[in-house]
C-alpha atoms as a PDB file:
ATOM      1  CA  UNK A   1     -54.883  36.171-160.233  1.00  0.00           C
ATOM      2  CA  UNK A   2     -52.489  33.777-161.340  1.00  0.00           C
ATOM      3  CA  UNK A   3     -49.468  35.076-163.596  1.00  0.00           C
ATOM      4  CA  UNK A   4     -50.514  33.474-166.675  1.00  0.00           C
ATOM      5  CA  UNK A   5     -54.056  35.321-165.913  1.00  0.00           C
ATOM      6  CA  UNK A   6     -52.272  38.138-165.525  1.00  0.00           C
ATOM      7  CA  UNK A   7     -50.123  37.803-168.807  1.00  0.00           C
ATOM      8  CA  UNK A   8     -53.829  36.904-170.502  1.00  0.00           C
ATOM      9  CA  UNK A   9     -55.173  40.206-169.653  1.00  0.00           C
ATOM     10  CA  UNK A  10     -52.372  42.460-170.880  1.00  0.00           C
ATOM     11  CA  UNK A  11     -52.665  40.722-174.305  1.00  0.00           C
ATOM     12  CA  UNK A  12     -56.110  41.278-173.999  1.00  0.00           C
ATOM     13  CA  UNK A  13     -55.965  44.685-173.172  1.00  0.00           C
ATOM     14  CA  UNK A  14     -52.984  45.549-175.895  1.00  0.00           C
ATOM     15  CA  UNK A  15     -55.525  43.683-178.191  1.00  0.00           C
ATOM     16  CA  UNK A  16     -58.033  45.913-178.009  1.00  0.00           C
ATOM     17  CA  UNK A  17     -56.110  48.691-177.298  1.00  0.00           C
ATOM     18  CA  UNK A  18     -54.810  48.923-180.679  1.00  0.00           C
ATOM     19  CA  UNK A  19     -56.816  48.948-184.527  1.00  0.00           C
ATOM     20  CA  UNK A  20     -53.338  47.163-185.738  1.00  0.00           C
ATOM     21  CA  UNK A  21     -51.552  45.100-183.778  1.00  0.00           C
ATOM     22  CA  UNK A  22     -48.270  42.854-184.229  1.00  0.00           C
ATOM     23  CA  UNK A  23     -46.915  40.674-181.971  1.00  0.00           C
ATOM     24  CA  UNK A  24     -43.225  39.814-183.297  1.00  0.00           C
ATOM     25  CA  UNK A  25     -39.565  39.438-182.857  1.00  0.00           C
ATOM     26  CA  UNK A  26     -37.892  42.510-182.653  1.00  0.00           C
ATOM     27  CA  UNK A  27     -39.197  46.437-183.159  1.00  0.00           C
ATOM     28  CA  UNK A  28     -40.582  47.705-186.417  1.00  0.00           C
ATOM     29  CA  UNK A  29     -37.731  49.002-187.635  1.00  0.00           C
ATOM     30  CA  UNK A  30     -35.635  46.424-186.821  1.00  0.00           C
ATOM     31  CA  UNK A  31     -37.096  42.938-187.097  1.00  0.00           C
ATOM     32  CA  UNK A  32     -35.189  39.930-185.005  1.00  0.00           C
ATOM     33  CA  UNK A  33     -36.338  37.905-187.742  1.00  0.00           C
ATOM     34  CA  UNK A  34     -36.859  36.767-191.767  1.00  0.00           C
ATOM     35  CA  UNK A  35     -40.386  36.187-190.850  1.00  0.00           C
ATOM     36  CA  UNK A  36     -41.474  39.286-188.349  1.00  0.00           C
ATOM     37  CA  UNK A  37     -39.326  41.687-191.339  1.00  0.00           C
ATOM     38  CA  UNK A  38     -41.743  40.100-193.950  1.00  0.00           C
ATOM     39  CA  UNK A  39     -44.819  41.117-192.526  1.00  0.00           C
ATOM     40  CA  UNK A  40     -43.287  44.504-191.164  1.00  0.00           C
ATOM     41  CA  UNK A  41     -43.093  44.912-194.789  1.00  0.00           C
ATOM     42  CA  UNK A  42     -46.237  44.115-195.711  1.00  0.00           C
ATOM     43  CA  UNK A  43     -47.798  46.347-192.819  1.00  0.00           C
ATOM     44  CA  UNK A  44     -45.978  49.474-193.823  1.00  0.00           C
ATOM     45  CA  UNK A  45     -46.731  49.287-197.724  1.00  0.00           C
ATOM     46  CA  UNK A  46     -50.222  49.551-196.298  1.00  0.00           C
ATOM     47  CA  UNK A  47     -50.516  51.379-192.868  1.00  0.00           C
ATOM     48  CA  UNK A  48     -48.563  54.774-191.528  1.00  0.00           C
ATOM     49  CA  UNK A  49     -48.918  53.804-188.071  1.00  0.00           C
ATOM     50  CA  UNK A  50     -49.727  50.136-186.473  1.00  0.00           C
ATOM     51  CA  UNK A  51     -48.809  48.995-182.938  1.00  0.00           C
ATOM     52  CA  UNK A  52     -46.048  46.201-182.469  1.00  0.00           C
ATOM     53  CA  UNK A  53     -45.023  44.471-179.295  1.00  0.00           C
ATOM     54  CA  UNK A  54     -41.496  42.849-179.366  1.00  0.00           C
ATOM     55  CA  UNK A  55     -42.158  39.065-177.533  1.00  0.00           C
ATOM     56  CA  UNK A  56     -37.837  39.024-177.419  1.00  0.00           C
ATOM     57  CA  UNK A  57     -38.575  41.474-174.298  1.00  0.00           C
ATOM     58  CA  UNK A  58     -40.871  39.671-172.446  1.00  0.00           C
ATOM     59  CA  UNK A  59     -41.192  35.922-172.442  1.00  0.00           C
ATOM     60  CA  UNK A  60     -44.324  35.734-170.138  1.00  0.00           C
ATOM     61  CA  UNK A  61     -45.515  37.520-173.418  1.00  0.00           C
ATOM     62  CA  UNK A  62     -43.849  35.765-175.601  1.00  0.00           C
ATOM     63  CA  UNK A  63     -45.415  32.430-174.302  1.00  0.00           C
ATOM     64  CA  UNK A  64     -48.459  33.777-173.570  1.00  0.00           C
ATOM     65  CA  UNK A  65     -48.979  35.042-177.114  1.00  0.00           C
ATOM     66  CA  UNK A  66     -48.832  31.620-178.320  1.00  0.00           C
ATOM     67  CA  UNK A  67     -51.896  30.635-175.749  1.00  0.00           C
ATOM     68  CA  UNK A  68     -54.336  33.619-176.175  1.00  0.00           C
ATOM     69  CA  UNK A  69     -54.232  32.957-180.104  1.00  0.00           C
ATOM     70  CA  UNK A  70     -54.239  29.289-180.005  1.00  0.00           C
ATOM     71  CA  UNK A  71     -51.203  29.446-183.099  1.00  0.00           C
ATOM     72  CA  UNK A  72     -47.682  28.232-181.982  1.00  0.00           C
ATOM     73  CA  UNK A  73     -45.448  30.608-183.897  1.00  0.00           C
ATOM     74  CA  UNK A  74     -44.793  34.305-183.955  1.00  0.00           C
ATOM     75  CA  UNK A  75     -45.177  36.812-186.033  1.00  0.00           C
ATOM     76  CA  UNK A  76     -48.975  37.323-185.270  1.00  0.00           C
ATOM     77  CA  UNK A  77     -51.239  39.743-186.472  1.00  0.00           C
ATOM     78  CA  UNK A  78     -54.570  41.624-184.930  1.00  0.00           C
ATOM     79  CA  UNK A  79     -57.034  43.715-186.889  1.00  0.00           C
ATOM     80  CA  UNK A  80     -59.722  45.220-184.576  1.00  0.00           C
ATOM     81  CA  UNK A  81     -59.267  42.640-181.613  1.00  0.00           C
ATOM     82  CA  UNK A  82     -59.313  39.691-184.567  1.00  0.00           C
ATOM     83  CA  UNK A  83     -56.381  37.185-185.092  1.00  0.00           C
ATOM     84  CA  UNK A  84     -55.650  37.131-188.543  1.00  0.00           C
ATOM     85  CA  UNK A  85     -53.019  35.050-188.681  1.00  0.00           C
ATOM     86  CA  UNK A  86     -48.628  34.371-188.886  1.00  0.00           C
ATOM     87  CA  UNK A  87     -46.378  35.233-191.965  1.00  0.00           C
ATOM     88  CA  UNK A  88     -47.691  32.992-194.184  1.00  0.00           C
ATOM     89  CA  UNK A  89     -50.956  33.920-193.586  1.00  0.00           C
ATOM     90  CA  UNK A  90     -50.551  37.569-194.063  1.00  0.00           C
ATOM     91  CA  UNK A  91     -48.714  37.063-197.486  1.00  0.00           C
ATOM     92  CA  UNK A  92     -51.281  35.027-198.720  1.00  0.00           C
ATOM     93  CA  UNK A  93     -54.102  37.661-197.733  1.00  0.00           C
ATOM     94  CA  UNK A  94     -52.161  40.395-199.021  1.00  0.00           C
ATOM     95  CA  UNK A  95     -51.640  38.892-202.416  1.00  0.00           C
ATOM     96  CA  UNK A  96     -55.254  38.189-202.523  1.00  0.00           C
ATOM     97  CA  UNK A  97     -56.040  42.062-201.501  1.00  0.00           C
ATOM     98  CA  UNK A  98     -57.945  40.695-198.870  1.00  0.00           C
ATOM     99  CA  UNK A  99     -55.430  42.325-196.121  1.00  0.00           C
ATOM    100  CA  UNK A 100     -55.609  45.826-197.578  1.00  0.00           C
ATOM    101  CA  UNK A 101     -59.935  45.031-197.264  1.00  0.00           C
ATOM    102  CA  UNK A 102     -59.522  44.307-193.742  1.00  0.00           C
ATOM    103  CA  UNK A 103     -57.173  47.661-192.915  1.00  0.00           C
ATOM    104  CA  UNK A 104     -58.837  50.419-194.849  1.00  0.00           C
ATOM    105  CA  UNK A 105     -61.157  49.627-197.953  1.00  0.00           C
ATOM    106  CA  UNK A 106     -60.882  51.649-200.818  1.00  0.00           C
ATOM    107  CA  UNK A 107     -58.143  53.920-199.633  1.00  0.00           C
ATOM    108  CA  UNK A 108     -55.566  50.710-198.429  1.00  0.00           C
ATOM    109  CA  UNK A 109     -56.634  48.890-201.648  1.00  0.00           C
ATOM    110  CA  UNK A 110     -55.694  51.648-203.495  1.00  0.00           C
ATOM    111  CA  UNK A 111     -52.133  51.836-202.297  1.00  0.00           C
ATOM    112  CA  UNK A 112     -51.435  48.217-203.025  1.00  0.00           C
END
């Protein structure tokens, strides 16, 4: 197994390891960036607990990211295995309520 096969798999596996999962810069509670922060922010108006993995740890992550999702930029966001999307993405479902759909139904939606 090469080590970009490699670096595949443990995406794979943290994807579906996790209901909520955010690949970004920095930790949750301290965000290496405007853009990671803003969807931090997002997350925990909505969620008690989600998973995050810091890419600024581990480039072969970090890069690899970018490949398993197809999407060049970081923050990115997983609901149940699914891509949802970066930043600007997120805000935009959010605003529309369909982000609080996707992580709870009635009980997220009625938190925003």
């Amino acid at each position: 197994m090469s080590s970009s096969d490699e670096t595949r798999a443990r995406i794979d596996a943290l994807v579906k390891q996790h209901r909520v999962l955010l690949f970004m810069k920095g930790e949750r509670r301290f965000p290496q960036c405007g853009f990671s922060a803003s969807v931090v922010q997002i997350l925990d108006a909505l969620l008690p607990e989600y998973a995050t993995v810091d890419v600024l740890a581990d480039p072969e992550i970090r890069e690899g990211i970018k490949e398993y999702s197809q999407w060049p930029t970081i923050p990115q966001l997983y609901v149940e295995g699914e891509f949802q999307g970066g930043c600007d993405i997120v805000r935009e479902m959010f605003a529309s309520g369909e982000l609080q759909k996707k992580l709870g139904g009635p009980a997220a939606a009625a938190r925003a």
